[in-house]
N, C-alpha and C. Protein backbone atom coordinates (compact mmCIF):
# COMPACT_ATOMS: atom_id res chain seq x y z
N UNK A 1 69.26 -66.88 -34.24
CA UNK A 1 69.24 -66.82 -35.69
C UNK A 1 68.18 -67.79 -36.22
N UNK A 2 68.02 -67.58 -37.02
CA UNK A 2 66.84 -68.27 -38.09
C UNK A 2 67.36 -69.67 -38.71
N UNK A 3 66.44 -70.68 -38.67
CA UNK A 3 67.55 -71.59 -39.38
C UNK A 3 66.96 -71.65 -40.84
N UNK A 4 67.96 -72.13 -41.73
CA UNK A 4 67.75 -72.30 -42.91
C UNK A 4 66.30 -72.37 -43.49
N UNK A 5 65.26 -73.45 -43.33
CA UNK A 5 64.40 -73.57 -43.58
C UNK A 5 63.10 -72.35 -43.22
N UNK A 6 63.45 -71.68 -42.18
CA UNK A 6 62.56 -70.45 -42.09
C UNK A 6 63.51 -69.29 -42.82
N UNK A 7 64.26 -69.29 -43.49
CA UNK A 7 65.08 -68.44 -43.83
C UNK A 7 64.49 -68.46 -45.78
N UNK A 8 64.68 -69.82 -46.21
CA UNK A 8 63.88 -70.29 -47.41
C UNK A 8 62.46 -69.30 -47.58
N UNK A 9 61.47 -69.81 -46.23
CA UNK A 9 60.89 -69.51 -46.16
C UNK A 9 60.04 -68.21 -46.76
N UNK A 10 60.71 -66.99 -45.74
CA UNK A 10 60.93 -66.10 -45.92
C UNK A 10 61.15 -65.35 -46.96
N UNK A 11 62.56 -65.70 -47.86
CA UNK A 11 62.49 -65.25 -49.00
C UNK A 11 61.45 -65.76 -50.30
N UNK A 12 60.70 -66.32 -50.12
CA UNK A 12 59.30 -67.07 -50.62
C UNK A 12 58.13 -66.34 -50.98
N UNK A 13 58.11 -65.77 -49.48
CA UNK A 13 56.92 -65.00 -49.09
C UNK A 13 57.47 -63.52 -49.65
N UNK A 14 58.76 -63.15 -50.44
CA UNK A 14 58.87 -61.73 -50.62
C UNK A 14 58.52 -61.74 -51.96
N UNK A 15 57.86 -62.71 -52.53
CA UNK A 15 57.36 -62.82 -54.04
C UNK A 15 55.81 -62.42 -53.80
N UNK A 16 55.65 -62.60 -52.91
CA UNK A 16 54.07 -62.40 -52.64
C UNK A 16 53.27 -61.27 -51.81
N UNK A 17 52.20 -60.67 -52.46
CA UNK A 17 51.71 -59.98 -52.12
C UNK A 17 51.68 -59.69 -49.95
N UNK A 18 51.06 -58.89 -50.07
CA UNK A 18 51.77 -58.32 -48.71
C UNK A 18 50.60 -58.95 -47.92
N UNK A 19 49.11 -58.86 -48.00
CA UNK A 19 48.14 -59.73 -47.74
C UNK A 19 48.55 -60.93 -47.46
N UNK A 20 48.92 -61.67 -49.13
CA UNK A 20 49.57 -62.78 -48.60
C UNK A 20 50.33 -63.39 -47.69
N UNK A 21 51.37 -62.01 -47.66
CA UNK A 21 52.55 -62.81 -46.92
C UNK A 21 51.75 -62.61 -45.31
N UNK A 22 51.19 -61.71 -44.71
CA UNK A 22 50.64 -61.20 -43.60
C UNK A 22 49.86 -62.47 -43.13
N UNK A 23 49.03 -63.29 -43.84
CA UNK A 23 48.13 -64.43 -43.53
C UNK A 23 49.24 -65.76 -43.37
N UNK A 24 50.26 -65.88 -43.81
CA UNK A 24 51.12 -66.79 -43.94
C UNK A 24 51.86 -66.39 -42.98
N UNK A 25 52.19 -65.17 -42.43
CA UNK A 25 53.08 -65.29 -40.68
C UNK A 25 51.79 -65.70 -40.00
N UNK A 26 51.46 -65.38 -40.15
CA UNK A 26 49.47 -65.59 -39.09
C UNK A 26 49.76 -67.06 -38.76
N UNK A 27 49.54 -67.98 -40.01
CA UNK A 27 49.42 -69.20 -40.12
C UNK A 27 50.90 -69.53 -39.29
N UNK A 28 51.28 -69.37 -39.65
CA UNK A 28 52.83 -69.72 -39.27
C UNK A 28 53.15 -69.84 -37.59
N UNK A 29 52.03 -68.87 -37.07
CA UNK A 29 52.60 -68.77 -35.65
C UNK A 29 51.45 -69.04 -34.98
N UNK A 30 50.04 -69.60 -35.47
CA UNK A 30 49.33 -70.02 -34.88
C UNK A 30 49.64 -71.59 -34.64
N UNK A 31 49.64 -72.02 -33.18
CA UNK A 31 50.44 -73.76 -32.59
C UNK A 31 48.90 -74.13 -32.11
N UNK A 32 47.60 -73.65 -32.05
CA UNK A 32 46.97 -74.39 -30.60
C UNK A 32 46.59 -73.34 -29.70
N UNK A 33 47.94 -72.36 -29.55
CA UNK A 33 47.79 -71.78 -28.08
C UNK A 33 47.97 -70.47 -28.46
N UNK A 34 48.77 -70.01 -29.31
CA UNK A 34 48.72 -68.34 -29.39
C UNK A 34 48.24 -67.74 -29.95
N UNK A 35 47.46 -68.37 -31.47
CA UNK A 35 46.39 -67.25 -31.64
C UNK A 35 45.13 -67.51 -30.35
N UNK A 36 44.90 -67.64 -29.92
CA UNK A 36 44.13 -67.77 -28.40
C UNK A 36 44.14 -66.52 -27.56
N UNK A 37 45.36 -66.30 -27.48
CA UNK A 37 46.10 -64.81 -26.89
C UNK A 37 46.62 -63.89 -27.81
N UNK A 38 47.45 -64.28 -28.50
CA UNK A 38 47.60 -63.36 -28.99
C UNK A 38 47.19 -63.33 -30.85
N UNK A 39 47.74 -62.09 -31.71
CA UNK A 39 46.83 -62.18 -33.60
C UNK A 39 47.57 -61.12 -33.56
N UNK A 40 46.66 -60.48 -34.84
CA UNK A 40 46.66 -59.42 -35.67
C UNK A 40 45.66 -58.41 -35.53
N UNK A 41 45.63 -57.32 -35.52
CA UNK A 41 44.00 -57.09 -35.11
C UNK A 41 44.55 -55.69 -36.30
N UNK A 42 43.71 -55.37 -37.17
CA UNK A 42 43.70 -54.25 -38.33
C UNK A 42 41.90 -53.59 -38.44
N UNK A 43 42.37 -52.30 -37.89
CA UNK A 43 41.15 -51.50 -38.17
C UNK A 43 41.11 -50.10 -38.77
N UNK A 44 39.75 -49.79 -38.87
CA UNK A 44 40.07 -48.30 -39.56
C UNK A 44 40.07 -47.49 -38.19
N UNK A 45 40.31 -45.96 -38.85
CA UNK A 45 40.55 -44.75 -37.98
C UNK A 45 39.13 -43.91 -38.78
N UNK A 46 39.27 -43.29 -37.68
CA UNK A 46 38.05 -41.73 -38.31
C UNK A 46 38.58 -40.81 -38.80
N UNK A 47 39.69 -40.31 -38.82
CA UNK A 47 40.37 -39.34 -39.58
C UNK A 47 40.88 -39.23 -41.15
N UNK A 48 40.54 -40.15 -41.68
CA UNK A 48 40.34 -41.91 -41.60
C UNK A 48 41.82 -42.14 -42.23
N UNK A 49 42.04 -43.76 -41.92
CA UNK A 49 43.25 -44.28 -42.16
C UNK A 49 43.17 -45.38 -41.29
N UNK A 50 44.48 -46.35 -41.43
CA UNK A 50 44.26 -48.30 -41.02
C UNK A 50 45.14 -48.17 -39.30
N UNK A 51 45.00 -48.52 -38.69
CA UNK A 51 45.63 -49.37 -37.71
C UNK A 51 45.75 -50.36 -37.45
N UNK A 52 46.88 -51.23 -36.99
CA UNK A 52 47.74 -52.61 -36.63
C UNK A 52 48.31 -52.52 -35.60
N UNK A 53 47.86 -53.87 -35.22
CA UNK A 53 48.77 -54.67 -34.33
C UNK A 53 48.74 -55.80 -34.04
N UNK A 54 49.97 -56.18 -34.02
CA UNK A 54 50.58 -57.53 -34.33
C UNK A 54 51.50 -57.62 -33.47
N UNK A 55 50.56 -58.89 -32.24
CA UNK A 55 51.61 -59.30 -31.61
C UNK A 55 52.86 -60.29 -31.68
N UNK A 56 54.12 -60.06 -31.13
CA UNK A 56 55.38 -60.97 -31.51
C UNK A 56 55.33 -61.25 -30.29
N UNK A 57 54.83 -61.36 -29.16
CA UNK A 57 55.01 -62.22 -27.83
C UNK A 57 54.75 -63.76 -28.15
N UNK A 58 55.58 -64.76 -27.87
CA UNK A 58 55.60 -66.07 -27.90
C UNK A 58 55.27 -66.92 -29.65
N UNK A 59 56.33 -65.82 -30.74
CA UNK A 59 56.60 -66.22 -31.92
C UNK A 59 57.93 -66.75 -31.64
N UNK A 60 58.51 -66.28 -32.93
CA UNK A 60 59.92 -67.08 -33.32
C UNK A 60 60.35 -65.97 -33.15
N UNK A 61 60.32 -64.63 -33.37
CA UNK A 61 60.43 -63.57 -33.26
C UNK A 61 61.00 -62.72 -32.24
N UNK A 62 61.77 -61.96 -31.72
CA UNK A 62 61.83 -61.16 -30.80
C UNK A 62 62.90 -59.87 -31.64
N UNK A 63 61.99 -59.27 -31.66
CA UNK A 63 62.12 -57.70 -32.31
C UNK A 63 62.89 -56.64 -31.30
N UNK A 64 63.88 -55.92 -31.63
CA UNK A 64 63.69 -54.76 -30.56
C UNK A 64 62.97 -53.43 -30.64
N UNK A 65 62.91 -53.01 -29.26
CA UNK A 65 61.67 -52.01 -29.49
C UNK A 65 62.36 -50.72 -30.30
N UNK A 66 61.08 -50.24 -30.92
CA UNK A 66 61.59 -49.05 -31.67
C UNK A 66 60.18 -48.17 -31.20
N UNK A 67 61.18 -46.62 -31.31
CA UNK A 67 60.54 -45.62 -30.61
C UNK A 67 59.57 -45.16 -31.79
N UNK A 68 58.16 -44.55 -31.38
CA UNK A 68 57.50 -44.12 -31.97
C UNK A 68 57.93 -43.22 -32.99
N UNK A 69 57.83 -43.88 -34.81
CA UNK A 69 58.34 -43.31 -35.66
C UNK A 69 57.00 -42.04 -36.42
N UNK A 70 57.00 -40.99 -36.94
CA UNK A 70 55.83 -40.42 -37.42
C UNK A 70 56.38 -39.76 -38.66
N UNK A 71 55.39 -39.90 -39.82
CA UNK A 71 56.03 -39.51 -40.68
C UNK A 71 54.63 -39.01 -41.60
N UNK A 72 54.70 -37.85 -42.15
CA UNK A 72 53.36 -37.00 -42.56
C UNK A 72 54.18 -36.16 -43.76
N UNK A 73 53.51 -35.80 -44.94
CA UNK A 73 53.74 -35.08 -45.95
C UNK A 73 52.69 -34.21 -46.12
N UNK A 74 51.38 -34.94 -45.49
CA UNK A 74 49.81 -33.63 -45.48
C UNK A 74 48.94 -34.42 -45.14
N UNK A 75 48.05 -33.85 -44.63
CA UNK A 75 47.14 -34.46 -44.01
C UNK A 75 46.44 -35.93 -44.62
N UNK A 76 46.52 -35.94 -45.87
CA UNK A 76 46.23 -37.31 -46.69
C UNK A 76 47.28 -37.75 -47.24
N UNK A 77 48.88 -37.87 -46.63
CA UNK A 77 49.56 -38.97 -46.97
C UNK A 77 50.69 -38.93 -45.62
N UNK A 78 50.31 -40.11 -44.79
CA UNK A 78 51.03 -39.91 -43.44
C UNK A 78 50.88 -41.31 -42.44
N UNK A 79 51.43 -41.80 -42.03
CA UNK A 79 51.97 -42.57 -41.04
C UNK A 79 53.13 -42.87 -39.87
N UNK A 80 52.47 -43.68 -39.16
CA UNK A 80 53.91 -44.00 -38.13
C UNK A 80 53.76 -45.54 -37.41
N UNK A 81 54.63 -45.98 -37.03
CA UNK A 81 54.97 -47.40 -36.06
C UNK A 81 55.59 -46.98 -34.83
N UNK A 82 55.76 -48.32 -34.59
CA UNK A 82 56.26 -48.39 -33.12
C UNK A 82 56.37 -49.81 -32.93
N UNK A 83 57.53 -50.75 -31.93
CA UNK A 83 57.33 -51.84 -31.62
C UNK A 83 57.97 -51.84 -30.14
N UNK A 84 57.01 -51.92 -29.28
CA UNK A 84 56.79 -51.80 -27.71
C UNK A 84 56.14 -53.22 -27.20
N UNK A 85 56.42 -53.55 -26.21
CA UNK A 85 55.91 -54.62 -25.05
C UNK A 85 55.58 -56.20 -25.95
N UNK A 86 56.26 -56.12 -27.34
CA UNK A 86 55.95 -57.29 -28.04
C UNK A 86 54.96 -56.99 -29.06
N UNK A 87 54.62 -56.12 -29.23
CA UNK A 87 53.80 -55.54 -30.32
C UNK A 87 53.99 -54.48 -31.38
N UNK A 88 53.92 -55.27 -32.58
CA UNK A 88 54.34 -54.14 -33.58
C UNK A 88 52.82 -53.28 -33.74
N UNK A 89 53.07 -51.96 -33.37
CA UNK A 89 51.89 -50.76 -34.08
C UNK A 89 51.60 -50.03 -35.11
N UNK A 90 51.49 -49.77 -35.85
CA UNK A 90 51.15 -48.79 -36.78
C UNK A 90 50.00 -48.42 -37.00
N UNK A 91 49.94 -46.74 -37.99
CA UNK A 91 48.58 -46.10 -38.59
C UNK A 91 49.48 -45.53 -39.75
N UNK A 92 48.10 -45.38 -40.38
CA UNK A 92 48.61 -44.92 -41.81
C UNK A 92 47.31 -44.03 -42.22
N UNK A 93 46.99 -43.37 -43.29
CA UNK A 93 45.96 -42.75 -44.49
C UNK A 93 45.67 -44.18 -45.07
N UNK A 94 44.14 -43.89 -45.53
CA UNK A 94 43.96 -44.94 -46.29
C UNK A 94 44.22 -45.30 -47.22
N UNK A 95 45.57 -45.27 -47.85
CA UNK A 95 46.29 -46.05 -48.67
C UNK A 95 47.34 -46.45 -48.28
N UNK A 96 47.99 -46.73 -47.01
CA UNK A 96 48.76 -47.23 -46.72
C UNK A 96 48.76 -48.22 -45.55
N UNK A 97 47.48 -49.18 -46.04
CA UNK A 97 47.39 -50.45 -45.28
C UNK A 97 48.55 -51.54 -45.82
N UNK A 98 48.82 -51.98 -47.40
CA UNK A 98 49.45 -52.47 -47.41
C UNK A 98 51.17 -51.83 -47.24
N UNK A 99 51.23 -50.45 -47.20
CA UNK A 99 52.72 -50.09 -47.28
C UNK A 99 53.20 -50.37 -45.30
N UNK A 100 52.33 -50.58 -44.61
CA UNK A 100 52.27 -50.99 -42.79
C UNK A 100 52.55 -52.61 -42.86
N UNK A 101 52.08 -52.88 -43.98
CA UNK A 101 52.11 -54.50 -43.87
C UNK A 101 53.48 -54.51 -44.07
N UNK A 102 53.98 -53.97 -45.07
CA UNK A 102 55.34 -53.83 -45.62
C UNK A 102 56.75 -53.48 -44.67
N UNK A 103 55.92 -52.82 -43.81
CA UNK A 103 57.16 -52.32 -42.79
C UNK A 103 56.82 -52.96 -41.88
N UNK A 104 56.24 -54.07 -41.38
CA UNK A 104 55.86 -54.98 -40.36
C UNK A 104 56.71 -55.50 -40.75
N UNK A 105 57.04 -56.25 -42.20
CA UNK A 105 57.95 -57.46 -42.24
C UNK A 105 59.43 -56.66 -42.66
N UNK A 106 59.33 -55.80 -42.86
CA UNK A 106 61.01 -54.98 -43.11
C UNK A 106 61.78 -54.93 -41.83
N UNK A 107 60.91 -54.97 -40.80
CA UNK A 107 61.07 -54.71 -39.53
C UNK A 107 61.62 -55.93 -38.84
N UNK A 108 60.52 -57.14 -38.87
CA UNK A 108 61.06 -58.45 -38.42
C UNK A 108 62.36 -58.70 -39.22
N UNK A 109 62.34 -58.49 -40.14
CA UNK A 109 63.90 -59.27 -41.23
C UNK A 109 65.21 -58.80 -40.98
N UNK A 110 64.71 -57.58 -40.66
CA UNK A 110 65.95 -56.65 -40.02
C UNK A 110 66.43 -56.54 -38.61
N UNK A 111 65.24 -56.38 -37.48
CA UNK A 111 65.70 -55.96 -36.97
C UNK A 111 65.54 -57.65 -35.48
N UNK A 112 65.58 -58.58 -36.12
CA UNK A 112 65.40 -59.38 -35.47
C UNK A 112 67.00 -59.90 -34.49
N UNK A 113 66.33 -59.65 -33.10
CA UNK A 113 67.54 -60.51 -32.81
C UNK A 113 67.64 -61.47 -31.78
N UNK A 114 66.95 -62.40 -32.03
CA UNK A 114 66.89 -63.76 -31.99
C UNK A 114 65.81 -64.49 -31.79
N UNK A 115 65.77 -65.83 -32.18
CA UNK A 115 64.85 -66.75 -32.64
C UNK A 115 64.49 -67.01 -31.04
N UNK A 116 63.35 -67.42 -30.97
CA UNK A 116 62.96 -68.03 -29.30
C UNK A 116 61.79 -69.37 -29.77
């Protein structure tokens, strides 16, 4: 479990933009040694639309995995995730870079089960 003070935290960062809050886990879990290995890495697609990934190996974090979700209404409004081997994934259309950011952290808040 989370203790209080990352719990504060947290509800802090749900006042704030999704950018925001995304640079503030960044910060948060960079010690010295793991942004080294591991980050964030966000790019475009050719079809076009954003991809992520964000590793949770050696955070506070340990997520369980969730099976490749896909979700499409037409060819220009569609995405999916996944969180496998310590890494949260997603793609989206290009307007849904920040709604990926959004389910990155819906994901940790929820489906976290336990602090390391």
């Amino acid at each position: 479990m989370l203790d209080q003070q990352s719990k504060e935290k947290i509800i802090k960062m749900k006042e704030k933009s999704m950018l925001t809050w995304l640079s503030e886990w960044f910060e948060s879990n960079c010690d010295g040694d793991w942004e080294h290995d591991y980050g964030i890495k966000i790019e475009t697609l050719d079809n076009p639309g954003w991809s992520i990934t964000i590793d949770l190996e050696q955070t506070k974090f340990k997520v369980k995995e969730i099976d490749w979700n896909f979700f499409e209404k037409n060819d220009n409004d569609w995405f999916g995730y996944k969180v496998i081997n310590g890494k949260f994934e997603a793609s989206g259309d290009p307007f849904k870079l920040e709604f990926l950011i959004k389910r990155f952290k819906q994901i940790i808040e929820e489906n976290q089960i336990e602090s390391v």
